[in-house]
N, C-alpha and C. Protein backbone atom coordinates (compact mmCIF):
# COMPACT_ATOMS: atom_id res chain seq x y z
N UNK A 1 95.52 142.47 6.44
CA UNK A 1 95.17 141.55 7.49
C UNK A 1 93.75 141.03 7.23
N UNK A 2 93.35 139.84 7.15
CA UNK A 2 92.17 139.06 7.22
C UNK A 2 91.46 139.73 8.42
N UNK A 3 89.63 139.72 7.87
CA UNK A 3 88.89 139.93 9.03
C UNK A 3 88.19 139.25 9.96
N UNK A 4 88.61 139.97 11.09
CA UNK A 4 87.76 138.74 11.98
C UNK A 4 87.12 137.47 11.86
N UNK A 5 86.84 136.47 12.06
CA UNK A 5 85.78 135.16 11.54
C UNK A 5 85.16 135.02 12.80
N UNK A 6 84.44 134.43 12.99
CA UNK A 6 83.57 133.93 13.99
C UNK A 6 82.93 132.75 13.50
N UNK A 7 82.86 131.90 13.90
CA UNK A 7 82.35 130.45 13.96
C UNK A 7 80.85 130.70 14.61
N UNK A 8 79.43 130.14 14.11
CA UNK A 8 78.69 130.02 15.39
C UNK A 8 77.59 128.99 14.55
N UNK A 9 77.10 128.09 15.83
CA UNK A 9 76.00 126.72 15.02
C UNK A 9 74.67 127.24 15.36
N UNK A 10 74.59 128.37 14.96
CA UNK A 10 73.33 129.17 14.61
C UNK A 10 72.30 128.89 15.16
N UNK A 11 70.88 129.28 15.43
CA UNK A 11 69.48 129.11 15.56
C UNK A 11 68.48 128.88 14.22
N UNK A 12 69.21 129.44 13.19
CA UNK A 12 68.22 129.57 11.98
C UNK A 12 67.55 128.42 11.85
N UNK A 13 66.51 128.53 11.26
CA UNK A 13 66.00 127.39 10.96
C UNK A 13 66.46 126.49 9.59
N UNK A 14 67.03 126.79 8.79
CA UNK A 14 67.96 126.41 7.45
C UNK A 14 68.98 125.85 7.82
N UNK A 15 69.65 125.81 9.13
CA UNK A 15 71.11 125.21 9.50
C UNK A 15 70.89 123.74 10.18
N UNK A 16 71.74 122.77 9.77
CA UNK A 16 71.63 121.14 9.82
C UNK A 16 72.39 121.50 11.21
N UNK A 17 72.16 120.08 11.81
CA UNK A 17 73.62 120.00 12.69
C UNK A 17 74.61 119.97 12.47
N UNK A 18 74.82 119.24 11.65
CA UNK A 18 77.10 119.60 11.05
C UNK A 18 77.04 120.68 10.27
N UNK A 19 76.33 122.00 10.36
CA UNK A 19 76.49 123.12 9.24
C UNK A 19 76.62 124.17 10.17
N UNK A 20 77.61 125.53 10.15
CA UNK A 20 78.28 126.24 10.97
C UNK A 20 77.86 127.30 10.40
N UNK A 21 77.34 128.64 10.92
CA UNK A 21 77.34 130.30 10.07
C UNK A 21 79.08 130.58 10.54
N UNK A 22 79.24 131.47 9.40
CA UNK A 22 80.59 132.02 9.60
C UNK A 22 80.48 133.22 9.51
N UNK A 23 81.47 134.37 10.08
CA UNK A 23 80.91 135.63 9.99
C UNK A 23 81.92 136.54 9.72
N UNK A 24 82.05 137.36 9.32
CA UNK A 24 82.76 138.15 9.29
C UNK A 24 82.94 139.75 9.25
N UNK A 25 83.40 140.43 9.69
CA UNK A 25 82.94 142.27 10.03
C UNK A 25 81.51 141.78 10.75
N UNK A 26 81.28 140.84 11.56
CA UNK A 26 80.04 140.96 12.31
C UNK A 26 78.70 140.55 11.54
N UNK A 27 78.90 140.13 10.36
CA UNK A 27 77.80 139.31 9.79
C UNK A 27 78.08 137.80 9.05
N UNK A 28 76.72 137.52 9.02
CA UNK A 28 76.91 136.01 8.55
C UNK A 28 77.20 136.06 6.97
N UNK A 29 78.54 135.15 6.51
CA UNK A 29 78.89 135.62 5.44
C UNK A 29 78.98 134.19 4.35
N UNK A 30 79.02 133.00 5.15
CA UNK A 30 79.33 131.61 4.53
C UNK A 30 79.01 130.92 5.42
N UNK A 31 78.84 129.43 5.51
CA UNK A 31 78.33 128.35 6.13
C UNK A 31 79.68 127.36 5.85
N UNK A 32 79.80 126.88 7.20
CA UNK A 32 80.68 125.63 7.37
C UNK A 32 79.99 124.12 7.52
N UNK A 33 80.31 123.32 6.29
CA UNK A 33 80.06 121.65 6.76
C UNK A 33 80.54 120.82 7.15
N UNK A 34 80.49 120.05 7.73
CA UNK A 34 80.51 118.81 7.40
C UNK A 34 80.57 117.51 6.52
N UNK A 35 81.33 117.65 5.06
CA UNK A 35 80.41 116.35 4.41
C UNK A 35 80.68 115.02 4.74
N UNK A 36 82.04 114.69 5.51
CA UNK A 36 82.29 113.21 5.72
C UNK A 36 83.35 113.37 6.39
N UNK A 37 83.88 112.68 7.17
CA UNK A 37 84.80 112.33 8.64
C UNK A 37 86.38 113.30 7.79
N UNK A 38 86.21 113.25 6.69
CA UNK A 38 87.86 113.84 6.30
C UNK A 38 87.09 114.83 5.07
N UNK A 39 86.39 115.30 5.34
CA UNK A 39 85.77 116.85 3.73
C UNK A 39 85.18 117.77 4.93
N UNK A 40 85.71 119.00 4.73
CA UNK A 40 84.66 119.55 5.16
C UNK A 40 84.60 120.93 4.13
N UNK A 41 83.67 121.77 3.62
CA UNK A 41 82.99 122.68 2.80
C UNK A 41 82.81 123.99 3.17
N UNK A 42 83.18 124.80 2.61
CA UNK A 42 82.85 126.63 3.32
C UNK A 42 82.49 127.13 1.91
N UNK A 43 80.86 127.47 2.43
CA UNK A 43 80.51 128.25 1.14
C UNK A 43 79.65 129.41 1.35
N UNK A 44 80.34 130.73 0.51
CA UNK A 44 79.78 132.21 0.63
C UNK A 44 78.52 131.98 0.43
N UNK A 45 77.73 132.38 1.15
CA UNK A 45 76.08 132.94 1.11
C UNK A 45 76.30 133.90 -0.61
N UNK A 46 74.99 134.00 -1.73
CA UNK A 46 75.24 134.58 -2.60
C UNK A 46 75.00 136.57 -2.48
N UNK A 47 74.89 136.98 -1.78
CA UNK A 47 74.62 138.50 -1.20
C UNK A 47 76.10 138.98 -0.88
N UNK A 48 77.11 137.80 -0.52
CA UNK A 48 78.38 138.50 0.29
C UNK A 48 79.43 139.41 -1.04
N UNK A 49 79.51 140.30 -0.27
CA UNK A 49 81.01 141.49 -1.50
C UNK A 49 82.13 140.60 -0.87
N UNK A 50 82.66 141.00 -2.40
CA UNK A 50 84.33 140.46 -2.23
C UNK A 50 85.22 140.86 -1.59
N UNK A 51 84.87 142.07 -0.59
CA UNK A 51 85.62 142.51 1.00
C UNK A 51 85.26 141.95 1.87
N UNK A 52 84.34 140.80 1.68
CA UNK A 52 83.89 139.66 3.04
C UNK A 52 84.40 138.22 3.22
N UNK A 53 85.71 137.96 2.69
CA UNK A 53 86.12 136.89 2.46
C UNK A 53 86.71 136.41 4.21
N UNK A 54 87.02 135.07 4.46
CA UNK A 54 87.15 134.79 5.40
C UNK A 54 88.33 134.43 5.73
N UNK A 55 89.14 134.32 4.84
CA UNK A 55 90.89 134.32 4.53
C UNK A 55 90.98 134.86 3.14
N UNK A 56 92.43 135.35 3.23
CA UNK A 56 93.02 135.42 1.51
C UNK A 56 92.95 134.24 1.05
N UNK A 57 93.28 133.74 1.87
CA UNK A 57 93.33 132.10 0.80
C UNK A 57 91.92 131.38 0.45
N UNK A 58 90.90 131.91 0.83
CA UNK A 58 89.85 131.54 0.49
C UNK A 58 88.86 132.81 0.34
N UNK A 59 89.20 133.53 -1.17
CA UNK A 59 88.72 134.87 -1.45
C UNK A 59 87.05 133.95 -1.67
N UNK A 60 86.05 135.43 -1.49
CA UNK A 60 85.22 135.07 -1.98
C UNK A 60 84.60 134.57 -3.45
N UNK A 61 84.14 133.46 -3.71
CA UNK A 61 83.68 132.86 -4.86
C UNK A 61 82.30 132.09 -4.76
N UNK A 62 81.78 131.68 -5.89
CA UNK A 62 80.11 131.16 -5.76
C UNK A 62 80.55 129.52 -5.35
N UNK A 63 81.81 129.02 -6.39
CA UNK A 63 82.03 127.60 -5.93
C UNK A 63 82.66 127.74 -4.27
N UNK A 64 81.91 126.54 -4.11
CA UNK A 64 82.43 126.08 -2.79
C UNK A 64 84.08 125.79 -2.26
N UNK A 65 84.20 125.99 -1.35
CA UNK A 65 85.71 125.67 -0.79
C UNK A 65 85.64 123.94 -0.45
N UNK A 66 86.16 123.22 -1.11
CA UNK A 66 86.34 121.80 -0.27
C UNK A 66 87.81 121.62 0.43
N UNK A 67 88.03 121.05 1.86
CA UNK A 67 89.15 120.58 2.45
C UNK A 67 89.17 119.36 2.63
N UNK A 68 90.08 119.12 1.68
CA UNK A 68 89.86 117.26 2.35
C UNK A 68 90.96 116.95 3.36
N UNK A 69 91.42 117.28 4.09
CA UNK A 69 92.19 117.21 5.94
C UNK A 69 91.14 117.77 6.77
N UNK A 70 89.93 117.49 6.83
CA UNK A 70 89.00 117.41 8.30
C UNK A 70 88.30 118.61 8.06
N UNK A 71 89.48 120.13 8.17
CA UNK A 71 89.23 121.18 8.58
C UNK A 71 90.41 122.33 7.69
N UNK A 72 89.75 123.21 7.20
CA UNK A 72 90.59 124.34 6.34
C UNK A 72 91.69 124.74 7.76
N UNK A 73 93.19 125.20 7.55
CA UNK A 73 93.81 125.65 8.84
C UNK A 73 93.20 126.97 9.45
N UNK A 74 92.45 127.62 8.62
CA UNK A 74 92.12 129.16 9.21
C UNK A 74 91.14 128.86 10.69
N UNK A 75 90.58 127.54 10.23
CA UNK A 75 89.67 127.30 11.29
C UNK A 75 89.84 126.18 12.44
N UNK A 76 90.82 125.56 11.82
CA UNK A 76 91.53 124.58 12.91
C UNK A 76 92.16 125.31 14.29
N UNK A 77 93.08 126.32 13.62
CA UNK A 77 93.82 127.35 14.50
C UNK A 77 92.99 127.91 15.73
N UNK A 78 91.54 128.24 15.08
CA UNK A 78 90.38 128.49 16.38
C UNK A 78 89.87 127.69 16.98
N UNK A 79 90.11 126.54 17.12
CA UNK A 79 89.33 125.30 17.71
C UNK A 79 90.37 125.11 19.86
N UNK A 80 89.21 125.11 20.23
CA UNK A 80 89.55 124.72 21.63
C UNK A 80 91.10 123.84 21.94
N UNK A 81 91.91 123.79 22.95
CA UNK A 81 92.69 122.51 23.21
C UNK A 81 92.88 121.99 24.20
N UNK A 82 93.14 120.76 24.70
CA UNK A 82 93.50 120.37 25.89
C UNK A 82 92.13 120.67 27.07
N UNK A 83 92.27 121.30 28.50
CA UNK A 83 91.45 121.32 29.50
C UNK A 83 90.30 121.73 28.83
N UNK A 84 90.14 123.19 27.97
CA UNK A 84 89.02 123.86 27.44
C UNK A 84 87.96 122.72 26.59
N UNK A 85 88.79 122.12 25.71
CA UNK A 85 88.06 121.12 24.91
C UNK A 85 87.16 120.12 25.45
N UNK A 86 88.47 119.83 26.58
CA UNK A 86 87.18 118.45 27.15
C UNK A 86 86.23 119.00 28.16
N UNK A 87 86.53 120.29 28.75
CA UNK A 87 85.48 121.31 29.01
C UNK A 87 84.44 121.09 28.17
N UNK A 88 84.51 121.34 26.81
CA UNK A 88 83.11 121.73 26.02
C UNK A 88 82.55 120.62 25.92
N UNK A 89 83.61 119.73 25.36
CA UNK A 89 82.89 118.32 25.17
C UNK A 89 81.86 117.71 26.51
N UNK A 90 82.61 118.10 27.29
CA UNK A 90 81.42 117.51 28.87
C UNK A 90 80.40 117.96 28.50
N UNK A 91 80.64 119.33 28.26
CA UNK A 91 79.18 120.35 28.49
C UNK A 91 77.78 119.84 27.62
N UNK A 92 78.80 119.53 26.02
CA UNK A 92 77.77 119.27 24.93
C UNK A 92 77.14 117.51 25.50
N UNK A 93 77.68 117.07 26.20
CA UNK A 93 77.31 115.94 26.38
C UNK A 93 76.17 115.62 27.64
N UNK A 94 76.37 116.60 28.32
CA UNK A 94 75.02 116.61 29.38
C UNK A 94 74.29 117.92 29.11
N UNK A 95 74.43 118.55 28.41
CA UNK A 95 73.54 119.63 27.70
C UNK A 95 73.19 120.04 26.16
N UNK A 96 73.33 119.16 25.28
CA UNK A 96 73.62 119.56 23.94
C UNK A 96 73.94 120.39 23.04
N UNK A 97 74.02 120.39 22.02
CA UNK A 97 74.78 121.42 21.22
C UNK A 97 75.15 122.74 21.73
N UNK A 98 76.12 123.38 21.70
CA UNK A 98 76.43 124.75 21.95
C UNK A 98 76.96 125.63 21.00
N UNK A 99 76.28 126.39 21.19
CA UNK A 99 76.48 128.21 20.26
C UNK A 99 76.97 128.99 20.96
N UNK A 100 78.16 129.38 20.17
CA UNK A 100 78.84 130.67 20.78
C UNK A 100 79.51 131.26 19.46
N UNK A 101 78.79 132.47 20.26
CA UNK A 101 78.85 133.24 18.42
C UNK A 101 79.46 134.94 19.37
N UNK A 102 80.82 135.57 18.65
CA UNK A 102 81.02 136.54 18.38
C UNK A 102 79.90 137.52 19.15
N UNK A 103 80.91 138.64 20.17
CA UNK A 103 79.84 139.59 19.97
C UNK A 103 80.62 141.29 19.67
């Protein structure tokens, strides 16, 4: 069974706005992008062991993961729907960005 992931748009000071920490067993293990309306990028931090992968289907490696459909499915599957979504979306829109990270 794959481990846990957690999504979170971090505090660090190294993280853009379209760039995501990803985590896994409870640490930050790869970064999610953004590169353009249909790519988006997941790439292992170079410190992570090859028991920190974030799917089988995306074992750990130094090259980057590219998806060109928006979003890899491991992470689509976690994304908000319906009432919740436009929940967040309000929120980010009269309060900006939001982090919610795993605890």
């Amino acid at each position: 069974m794959p481990p846990a992931t957690s999504m979170s748009s971090g505090k660090s000071t190294r993280r853009r706005a379209d760039e995501l920490s990803v985590y896994a067993h409870r640490r930050e293990v790869a970064s999610l992008e953004d590169l353009n309306s249909l790519t988006s990028r997941l790439s292992y931090h170079d410190d992570v062991e090859q028991d920190d992968f974030v799917s089988l289907t995306m074992p750990v490696q130094r090259k980057p993961w590219d998806w060109d459909d928006q979003l890899h499915p491991i992470f689509q599957m976690n994304l908000p729907e319906d009432y919740m979504l436009q929940m967040l979306q309000m929120l980010q829109e009269q309060f900006g960005p939001i982090s919610v990270a795993a605890q």
